[in-house]
N, C-alpha and C. Protein backbone atom coordinates (compact mmCIF):
# COMPACT_ATOMS: atom_id res chain seq x y z
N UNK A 1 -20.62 -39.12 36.40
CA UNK A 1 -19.78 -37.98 36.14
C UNK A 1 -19.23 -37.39 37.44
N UNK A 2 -20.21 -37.52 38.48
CA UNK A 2 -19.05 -37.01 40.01
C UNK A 2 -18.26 -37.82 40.13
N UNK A 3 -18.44 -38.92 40.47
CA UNK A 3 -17.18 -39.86 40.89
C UNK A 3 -16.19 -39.62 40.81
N UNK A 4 -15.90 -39.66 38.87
CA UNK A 4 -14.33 -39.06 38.45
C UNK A 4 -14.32 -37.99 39.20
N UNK A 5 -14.89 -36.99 39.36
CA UNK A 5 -14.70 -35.55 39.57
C UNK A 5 -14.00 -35.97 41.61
N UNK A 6 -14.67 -35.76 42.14
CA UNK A 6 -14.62 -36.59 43.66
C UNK A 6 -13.24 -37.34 43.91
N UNK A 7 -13.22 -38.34 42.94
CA UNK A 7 -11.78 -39.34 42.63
C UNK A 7 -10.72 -38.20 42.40
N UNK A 8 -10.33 -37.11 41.84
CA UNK A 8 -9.76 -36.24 40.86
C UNK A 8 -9.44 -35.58 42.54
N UNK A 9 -10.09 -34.73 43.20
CA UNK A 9 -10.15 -34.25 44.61
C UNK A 9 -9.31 -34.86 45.21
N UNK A 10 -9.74 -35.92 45.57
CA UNK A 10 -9.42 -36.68 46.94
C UNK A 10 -7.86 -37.42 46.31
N UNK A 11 -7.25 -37.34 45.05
CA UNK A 11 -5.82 -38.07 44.72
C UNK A 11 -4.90 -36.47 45.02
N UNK A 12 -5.75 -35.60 44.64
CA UNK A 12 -4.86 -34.22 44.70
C UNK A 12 -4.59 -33.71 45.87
N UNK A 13 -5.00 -34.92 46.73
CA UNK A 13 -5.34 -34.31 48.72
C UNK A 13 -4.57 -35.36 49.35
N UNK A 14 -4.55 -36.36 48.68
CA UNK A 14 -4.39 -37.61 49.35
C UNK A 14 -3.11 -37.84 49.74
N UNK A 15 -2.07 -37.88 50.98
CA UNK A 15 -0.96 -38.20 50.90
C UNK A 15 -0.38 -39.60 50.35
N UNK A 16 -1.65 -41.08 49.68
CA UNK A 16 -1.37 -41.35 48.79
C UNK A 16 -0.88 -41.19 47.50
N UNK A 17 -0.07 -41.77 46.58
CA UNK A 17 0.58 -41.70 45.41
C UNK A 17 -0.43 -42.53 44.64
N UNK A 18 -1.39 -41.98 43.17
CA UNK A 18 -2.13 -43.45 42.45
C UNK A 18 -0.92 -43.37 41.31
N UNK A 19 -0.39 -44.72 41.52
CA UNK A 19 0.52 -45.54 40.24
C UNK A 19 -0.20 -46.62 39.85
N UNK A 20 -0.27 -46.48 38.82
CA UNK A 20 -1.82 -47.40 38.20
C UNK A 20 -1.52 -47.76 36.60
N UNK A 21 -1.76 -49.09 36.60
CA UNK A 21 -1.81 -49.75 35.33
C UNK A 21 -3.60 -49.15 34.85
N UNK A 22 -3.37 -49.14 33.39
CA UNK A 22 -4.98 -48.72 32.83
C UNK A 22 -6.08 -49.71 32.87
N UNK A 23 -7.21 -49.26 33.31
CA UNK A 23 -7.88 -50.03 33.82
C UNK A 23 -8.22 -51.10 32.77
N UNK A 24 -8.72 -52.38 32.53
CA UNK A 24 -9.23 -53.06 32.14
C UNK A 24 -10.05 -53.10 30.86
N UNK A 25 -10.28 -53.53 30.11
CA UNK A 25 -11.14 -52.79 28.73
C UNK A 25 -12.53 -53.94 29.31
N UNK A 26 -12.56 -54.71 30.16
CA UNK A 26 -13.99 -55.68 30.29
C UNK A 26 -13.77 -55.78 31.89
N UNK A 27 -15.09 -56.70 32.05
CA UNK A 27 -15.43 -56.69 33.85
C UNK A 27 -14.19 -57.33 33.60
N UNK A 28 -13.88 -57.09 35.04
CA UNK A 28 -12.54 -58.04 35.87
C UNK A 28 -13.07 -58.58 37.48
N UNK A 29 -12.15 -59.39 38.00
CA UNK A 29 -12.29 -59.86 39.33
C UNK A 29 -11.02 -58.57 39.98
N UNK A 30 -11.13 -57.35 40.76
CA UNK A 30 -10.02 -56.90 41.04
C UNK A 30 -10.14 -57.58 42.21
N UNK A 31 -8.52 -57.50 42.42
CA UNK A 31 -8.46 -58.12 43.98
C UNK A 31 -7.52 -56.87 44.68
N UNK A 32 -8.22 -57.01 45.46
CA UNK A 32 -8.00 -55.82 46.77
C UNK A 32 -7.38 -56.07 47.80
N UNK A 33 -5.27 -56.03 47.34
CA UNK A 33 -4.76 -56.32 48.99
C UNK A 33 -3.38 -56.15 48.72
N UNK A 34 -2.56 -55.81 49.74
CA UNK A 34 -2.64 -56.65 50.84
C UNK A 34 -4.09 -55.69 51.41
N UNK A 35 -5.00 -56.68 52.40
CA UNK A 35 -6.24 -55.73 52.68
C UNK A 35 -5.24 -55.73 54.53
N UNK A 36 -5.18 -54.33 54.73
CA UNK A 36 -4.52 -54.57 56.26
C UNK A 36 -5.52 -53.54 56.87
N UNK A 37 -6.72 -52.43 57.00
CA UNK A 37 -6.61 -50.96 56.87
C UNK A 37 -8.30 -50.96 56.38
N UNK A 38 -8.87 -50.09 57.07
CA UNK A 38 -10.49 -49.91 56.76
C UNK A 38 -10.16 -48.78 55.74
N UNK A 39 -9.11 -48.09 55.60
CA UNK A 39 -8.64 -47.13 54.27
C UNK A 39 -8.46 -48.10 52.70
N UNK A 40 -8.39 -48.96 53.25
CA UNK A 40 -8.18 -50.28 51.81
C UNK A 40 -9.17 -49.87 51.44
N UNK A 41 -10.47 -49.82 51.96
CA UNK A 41 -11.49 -49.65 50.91
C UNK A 41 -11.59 -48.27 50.17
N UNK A 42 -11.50 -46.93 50.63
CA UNK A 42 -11.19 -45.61 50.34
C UNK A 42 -10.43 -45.40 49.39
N UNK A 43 -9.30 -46.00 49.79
CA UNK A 43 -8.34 -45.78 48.28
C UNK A 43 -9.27 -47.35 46.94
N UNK A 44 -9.20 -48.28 47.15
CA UNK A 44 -10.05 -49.17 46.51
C UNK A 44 -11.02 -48.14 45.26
N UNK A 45 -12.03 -47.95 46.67
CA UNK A 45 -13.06 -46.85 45.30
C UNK A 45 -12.48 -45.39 44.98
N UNK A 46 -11.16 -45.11 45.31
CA UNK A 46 -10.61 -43.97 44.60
C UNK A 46 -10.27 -44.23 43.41
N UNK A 47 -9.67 -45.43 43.42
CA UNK A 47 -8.72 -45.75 42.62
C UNK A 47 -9.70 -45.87 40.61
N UNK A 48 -11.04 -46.81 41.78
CA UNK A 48 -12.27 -47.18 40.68
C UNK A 48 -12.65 -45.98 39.75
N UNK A 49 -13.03 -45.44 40.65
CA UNK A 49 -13.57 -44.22 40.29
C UNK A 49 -13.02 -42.94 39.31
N UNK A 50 -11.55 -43.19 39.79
CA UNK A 50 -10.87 -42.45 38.78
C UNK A 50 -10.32 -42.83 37.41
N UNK A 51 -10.65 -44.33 37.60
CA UNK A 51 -10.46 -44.88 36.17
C UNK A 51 -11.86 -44.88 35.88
N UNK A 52 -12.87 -44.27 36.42
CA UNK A 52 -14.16 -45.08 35.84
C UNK A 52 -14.56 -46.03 35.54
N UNK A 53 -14.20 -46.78 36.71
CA UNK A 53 -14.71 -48.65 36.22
C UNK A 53 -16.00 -48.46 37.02
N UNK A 54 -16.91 -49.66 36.53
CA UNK A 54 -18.25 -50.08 37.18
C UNK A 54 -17.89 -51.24 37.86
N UNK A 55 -18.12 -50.99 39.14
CA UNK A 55 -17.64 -51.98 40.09
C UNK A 55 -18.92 -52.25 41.24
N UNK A 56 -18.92 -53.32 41.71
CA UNK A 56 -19.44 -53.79 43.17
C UNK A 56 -18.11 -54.46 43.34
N UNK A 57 -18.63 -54.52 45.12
CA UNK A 57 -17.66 -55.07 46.16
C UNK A 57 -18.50 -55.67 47.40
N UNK A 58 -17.74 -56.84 47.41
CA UNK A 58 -18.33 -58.00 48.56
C UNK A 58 -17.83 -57.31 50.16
N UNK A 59 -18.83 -57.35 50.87
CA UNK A 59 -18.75 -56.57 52.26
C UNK A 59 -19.39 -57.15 53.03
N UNK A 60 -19.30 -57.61 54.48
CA UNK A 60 -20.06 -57.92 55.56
C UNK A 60 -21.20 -57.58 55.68
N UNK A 61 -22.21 -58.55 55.93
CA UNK A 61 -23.41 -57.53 56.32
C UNK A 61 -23.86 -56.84 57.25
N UNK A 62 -23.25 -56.83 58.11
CA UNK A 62 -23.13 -55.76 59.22
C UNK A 62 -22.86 -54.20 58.61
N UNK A 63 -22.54 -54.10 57.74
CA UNK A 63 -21.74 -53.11 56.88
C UNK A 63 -23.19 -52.23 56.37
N UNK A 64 -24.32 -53.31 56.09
CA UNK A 64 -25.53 -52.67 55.67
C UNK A 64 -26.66 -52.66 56.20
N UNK A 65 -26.56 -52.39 57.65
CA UNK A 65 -27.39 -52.45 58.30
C UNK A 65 -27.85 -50.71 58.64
N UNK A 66 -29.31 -50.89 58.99
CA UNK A 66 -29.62 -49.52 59.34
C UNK A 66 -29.26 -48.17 58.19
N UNK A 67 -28.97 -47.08 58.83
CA UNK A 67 -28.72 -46.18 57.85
C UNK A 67 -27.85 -46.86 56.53
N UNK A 68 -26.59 -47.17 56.71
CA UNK A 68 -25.77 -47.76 55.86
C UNK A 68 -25.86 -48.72 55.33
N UNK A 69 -26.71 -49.09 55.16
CA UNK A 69 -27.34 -50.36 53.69
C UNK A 69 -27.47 -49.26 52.57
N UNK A 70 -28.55 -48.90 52.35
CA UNK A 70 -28.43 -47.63 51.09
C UNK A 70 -27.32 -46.76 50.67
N UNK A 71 -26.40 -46.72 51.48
CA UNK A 71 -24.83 -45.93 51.28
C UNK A 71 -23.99 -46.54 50.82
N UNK A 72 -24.15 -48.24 51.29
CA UNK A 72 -23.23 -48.52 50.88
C UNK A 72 -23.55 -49.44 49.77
N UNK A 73 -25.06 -49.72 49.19
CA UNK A 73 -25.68 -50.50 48.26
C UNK A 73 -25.27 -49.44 47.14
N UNK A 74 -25.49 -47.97 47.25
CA UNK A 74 -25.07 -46.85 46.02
C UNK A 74 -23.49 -46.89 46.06
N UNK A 75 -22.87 -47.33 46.68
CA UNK A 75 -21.67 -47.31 46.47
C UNK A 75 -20.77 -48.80 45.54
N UNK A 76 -22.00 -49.64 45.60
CA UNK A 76 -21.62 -50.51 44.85
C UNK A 76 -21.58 -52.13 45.66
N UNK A 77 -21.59 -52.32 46.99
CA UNK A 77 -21.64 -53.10 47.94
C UNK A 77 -22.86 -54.08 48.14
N UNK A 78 -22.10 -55.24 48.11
CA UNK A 78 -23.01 -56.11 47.79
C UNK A 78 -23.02 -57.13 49.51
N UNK A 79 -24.26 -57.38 49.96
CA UNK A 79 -23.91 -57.66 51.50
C UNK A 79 -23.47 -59.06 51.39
N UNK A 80 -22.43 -60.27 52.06
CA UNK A 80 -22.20 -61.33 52.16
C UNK A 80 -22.35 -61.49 53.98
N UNK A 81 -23.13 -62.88 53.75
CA UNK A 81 -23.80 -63.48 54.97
C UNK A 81 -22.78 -64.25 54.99
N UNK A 82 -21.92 -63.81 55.92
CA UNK A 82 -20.54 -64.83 56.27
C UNK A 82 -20.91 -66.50 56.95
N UNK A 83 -21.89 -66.38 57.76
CA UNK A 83 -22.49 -67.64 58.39
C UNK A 83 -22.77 -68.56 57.08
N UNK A 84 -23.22 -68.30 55.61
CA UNK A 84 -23.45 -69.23 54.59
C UNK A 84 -22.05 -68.44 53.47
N UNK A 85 -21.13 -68.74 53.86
CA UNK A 85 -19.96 -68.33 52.70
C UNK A 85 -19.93 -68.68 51.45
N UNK A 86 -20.00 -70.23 51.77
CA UNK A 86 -20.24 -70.26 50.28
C UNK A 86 -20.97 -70.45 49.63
N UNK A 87 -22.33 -69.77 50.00
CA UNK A 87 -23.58 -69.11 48.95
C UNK A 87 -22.62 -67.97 48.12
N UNK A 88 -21.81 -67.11 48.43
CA UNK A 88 -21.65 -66.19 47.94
C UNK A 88 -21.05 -66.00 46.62
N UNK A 89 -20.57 -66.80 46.29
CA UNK A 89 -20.11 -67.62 45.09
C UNK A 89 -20.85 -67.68 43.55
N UNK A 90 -22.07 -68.33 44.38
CA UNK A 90 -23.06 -68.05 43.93
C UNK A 90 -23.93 -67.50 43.16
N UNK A 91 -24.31 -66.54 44.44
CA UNK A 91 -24.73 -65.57 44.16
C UNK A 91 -24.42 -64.26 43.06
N UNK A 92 -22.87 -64.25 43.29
CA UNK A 92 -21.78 -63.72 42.07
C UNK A 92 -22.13 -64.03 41.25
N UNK A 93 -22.13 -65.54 40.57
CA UNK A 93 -22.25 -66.19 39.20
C UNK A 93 -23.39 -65.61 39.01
N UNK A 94 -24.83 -66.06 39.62
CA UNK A 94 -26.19 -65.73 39.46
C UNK A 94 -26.47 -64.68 38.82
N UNK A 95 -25.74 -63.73 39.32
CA UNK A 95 -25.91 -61.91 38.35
C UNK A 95 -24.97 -61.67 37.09
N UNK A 96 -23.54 -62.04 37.03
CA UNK A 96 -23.30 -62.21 36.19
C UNK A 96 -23.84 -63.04 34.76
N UNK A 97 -24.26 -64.44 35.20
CA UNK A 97 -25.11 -65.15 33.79
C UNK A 97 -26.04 -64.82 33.42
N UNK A 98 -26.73 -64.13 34.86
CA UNK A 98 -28.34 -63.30 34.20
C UNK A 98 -28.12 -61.64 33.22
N UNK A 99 -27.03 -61.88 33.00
CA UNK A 99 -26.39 -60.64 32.20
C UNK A 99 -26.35 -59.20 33.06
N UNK A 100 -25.87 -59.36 34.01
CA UNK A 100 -25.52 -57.92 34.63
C UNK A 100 -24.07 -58.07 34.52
N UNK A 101 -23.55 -56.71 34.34
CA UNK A 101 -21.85 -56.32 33.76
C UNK A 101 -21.52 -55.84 34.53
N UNK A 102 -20.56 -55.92 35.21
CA UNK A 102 -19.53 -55.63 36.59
C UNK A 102 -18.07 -56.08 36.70
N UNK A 103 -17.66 -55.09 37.36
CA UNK A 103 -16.08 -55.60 37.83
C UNK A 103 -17.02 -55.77 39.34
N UNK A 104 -15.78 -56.63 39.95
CA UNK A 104 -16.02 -57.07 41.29
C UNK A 104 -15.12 -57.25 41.77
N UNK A 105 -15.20 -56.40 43.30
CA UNK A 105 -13.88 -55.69 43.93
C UNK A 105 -13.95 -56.89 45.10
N UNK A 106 -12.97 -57.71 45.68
CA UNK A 106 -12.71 -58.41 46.57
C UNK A 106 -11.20 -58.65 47.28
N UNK A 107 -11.46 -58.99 48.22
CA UNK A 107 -10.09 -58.92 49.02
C UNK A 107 -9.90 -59.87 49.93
N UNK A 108 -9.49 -61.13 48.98
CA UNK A 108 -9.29 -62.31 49.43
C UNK A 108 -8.77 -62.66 51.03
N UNK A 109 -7.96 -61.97 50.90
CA UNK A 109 -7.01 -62.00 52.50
C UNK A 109 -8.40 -61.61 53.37
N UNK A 110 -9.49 -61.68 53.67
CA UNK A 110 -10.75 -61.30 54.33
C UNK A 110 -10.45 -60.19 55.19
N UNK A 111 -11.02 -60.30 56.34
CA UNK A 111 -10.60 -59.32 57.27
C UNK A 111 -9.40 -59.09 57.92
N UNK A 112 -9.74 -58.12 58.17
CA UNK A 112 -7.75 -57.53 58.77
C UNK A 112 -7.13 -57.99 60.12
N UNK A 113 -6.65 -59.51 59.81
CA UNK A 113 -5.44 -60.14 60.53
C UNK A 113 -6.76 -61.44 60.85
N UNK A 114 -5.44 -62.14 61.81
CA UNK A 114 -6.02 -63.33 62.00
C UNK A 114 -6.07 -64.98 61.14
N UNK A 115 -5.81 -64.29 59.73
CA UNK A 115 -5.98 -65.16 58.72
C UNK A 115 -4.37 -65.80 58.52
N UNK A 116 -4.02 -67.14 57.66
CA UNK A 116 -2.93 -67.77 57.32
C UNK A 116 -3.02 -68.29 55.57
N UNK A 117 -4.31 -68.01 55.31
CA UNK A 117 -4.33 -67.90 54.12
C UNK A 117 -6.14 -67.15 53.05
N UNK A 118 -5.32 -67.09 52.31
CA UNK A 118 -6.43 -66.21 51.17
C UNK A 118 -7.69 -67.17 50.95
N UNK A 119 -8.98 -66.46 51.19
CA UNK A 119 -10.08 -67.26 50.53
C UNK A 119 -10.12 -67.56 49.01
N UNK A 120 -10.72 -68.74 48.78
CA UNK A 120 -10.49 -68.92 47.25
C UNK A 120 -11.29 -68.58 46.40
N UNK A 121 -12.69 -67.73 46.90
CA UNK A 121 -13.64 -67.34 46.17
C UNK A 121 -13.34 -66.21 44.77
N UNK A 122 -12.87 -65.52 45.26
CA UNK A 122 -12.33 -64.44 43.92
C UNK A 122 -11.67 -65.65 42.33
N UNK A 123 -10.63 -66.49 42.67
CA UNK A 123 -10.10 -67.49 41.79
C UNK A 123 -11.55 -68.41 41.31
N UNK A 124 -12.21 -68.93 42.43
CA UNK A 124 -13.27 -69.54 41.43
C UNK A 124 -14.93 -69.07 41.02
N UNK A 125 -15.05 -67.45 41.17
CA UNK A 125 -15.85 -66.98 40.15
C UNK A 125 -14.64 -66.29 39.26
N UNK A 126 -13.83 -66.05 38.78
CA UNK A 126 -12.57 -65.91 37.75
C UNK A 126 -13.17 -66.74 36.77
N UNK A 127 -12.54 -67.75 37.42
CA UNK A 127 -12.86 -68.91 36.46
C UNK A 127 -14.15 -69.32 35.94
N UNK A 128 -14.69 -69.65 36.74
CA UNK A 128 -16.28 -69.88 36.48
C UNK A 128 -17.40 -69.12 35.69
N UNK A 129 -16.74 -67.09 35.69
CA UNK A 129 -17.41 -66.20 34.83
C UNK A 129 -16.62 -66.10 33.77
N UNK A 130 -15.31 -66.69 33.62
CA UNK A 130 -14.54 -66.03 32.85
C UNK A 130 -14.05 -65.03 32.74
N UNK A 131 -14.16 -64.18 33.81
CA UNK A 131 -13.45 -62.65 33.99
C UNK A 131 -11.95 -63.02 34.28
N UNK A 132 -11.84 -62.23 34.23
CA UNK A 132 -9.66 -61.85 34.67
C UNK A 132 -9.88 -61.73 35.74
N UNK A 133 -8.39 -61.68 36.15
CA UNK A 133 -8.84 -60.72 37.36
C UNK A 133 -7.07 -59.95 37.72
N UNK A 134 -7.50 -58.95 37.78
CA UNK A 134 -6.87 -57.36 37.97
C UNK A 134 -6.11 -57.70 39.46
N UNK A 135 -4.97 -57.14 39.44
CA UNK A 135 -4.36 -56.72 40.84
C UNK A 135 -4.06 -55.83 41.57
N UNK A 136 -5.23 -55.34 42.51
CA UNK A 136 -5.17 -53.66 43.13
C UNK A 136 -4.27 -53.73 43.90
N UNK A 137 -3.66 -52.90 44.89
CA UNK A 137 -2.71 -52.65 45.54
C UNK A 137 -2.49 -51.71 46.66
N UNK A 138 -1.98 -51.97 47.51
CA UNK A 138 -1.71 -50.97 48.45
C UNK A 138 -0.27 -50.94 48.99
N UNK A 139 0.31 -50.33 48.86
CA UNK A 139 2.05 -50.19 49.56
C UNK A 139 2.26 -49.30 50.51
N UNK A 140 2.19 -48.96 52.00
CA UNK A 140 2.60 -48.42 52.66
C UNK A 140 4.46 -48.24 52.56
N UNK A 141 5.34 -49.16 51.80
CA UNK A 141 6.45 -48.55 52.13
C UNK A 141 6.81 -47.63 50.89
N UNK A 142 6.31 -47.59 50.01
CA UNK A 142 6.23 -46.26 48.81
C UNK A 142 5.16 -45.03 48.49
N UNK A 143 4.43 -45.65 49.87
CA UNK A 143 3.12 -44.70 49.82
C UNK A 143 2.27 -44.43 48.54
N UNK A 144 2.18 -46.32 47.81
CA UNK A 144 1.54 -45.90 46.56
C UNK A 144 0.24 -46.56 46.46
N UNK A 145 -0.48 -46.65 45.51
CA UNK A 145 -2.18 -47.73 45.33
C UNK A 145 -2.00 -47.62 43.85
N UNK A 146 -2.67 -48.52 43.17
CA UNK A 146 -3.50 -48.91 42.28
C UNK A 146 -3.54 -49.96 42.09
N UNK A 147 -3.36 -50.13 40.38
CA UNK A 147 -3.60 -51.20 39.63
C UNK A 147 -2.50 -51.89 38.98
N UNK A 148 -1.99 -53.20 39.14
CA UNK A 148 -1.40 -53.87 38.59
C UNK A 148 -1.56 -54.73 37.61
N UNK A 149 -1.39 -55.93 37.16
CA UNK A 149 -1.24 -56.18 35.98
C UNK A 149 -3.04 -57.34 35.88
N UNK A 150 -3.64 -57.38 35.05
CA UNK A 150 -4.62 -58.53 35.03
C UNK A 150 -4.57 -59.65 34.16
N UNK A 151 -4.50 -60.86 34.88
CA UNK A 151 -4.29 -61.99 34.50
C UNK A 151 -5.96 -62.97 34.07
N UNK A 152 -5.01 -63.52 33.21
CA UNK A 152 -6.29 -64.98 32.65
C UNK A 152 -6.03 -65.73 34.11
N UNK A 153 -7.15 -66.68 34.62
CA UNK A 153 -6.74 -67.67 35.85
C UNK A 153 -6.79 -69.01 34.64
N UNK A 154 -5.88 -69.82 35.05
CA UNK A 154 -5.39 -70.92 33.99
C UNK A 154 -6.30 -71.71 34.09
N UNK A 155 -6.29 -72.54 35.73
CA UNK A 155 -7.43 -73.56 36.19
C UNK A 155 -5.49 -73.99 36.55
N UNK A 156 -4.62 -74.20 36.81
CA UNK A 156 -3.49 -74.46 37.09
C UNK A 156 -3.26 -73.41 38.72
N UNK A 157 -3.70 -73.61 39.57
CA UNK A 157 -4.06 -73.06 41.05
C UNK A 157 -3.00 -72.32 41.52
N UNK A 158 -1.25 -73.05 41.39
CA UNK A 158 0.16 -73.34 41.87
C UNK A 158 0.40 -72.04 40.81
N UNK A 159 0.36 -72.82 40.04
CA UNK A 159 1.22 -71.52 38.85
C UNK A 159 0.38 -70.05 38.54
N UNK A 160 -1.27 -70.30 39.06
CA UNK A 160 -1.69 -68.44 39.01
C UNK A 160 -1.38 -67.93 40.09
N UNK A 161 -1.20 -68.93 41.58
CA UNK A 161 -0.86 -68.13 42.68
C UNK A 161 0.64 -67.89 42.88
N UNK A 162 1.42 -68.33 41.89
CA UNK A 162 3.04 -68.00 41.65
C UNK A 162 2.85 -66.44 41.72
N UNK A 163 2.04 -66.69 41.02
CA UNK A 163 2.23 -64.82 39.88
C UNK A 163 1.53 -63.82 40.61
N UNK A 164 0.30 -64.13 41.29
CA UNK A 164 -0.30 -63.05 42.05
C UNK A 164 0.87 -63.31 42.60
N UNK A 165 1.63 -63.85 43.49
CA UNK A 165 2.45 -64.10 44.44
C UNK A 165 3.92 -63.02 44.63
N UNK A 166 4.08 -63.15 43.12
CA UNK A 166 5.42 -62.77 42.62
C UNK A 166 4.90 -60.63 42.74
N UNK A 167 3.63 -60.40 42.24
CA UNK A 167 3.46 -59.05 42.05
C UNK A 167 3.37 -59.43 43.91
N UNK A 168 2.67 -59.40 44.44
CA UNK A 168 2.35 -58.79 46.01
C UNK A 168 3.57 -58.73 46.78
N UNK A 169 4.84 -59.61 46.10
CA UNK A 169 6.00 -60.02 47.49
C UNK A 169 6.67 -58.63 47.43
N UNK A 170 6.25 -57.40 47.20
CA UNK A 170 6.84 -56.50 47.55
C UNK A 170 6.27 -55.15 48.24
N UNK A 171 4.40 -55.68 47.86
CA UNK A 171 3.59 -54.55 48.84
C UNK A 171 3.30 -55.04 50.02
N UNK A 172 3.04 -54.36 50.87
CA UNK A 172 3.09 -54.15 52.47
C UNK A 172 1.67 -54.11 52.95
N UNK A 173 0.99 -53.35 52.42
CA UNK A 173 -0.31 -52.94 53.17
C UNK A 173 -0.10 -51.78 53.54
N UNK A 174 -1.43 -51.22 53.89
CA UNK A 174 -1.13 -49.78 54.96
C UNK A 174 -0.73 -49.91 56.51
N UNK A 175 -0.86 -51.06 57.21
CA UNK A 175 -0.26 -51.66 58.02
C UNK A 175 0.18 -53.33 57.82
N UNK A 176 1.45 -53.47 57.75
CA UNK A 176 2.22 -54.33 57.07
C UNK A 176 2.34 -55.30 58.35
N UNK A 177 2.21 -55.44 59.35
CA UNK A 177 2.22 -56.13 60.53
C UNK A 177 0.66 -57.03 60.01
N UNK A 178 -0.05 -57.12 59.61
CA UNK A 178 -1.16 -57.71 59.20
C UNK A 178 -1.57 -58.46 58.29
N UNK A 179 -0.20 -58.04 57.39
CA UNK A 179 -0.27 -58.50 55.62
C UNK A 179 -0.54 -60.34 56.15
N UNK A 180 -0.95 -60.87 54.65
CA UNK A 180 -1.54 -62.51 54.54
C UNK A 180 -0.58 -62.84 53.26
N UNK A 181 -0.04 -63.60 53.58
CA UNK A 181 0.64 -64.04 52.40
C UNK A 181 -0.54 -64.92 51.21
N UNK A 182 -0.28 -64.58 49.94
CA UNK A 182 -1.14 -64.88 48.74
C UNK A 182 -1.11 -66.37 48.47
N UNK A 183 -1.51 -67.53 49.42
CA UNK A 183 -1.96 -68.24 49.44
C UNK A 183 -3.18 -69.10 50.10
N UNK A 184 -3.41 -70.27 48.97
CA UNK A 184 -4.69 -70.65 48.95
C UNK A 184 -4.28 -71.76 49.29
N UNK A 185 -5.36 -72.43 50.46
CA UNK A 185 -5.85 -73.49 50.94
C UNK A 185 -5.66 -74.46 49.72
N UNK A 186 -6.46 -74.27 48.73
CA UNK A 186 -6.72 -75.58 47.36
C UNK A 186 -5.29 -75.65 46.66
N UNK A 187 -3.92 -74.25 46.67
CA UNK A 187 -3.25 -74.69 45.97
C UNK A 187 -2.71 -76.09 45.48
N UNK A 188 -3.12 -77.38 46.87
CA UNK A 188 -2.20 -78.32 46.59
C UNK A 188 -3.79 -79.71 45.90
N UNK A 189 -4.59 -79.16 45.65
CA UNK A 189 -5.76 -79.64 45.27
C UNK A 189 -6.71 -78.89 44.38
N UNK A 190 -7.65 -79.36 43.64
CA UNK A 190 -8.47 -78.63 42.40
C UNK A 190 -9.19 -77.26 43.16
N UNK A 191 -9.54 -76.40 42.72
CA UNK A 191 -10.37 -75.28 43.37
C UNK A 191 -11.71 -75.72 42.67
C-alpha cells in the first residue's frame, strides 16, 4: 500500500511525464530501455509501483553488497554474478517453475554504453516461462516513461525483434548519446 502512495508523490514531482499503457493482467518479462541513465531504474520502479505490479529486477552484484543487499533485495533485486551469465537464465526459470509469480524487470541493452548489441536473456526466459514481455520506456526527447505495448515472443527471433524494434526507433533514453540499438546477436540463428 506505500508504494502506490510513494509512486503517486514522486510522478506529481517528477519533471518526468508517466504515459503508460495498463499494466499487464499476468507476470510479464518488462524490458527496461533504452537503459542510458542510473535514473532508468527510478523511473523503472516508479512506473511499477504505480501500476502496482509485483516485480523483481536483475542487477549486478556489486549492487548488493554491504549495507545495500537488503535495500535492494526489498526492493525487488535479484543479484546476477556477471562472471557466470549464463547461470542467470537459469536461475530465472528455477523460481518461476517452482511456482513463484513475478514480473521481471530487465534491460537488455546491459550497462550504460559500450555495448553493439542487446543480451538475449530477457527473449529466452520469455519464451522458456511463457511470459510476454512488456515494453518499458524512457524518452528524453518528450520527457516521457512507461509502458508500451506487450507482446507474445513467437520463437521467430527476426520478426519479434522487428517489433520491439519498430516501438524503440523513436525513444532516446535519458541520455541518447548511449542508446543500443534493439538487436540480438542470435537474430540470424535459433536463440
Amino acid at each position: 500500500m506505500l508504494r502506490p502512495l510513494v509512486a503517486r508523490a514522486f510522478w506529481s514531482l517528477s519533471r518526468w511525464r508517466l504515459s503508460t499503457a495498463p499494466a499487464p493482467e499476468r507476470p510479464t518479462v518488462l524490458v527496461g530501455a533504452p537503459h542510458t541513465s542510473n535514473w532508468d531504474f527510478v523511473l523503472m520502479l516508479g512506473i511499477t509501483w504505480r501500476l502496482d505490479m509485483d516485480i523483481r529486477w536483475l542487477g549486478k552484484q556489486s549492487l548488493f553488497s554491504g549495507w545495500r543487499g537488503p535495500l535492494m533485495r526489498a526492493l525487488g533485486g535479484i543479484p546476477v554474478d556477471r562472471s557466470n551469465a549464463g547461470r542467470v537464465v537459469d536461475e530465472v526459470l528455477e523460481r518461476v517453475r517452482s511456482g513463484e509469480v513475478f514480473g521481471l524487470v530487465v534491460t537488455p541493452d546491459g550497462t550504460r554504453g559500450g555495448h553493439t548489441h542487446w543480451k538475449s536473456g530477457f527473449y529466452r526466459i520469455a519464451r522458456e516461462s511463457g511470459m510476454p514481455v512488456t515494453l518499458g520506456y524512457v524518452d528524453r526527447t518528450t520527457m516521457t516513461t512507461g509502458l508500451g505495448p506487450t507482446l507474445e515472443m513467437t520463437g521467430d527471433v527476426t520478426a519479434d525483434m522487428d517489433r520491439i524494434r519498430a516501438f524503440y526507433a523513436d525513444k532516446a533514453g535519458a541520455r541518447p548519446d548511449l542508446r543500443v540499438e534493439p538487436r540480438l546477436r542470435e537474430e540470424t540463428r535459433d536463440v
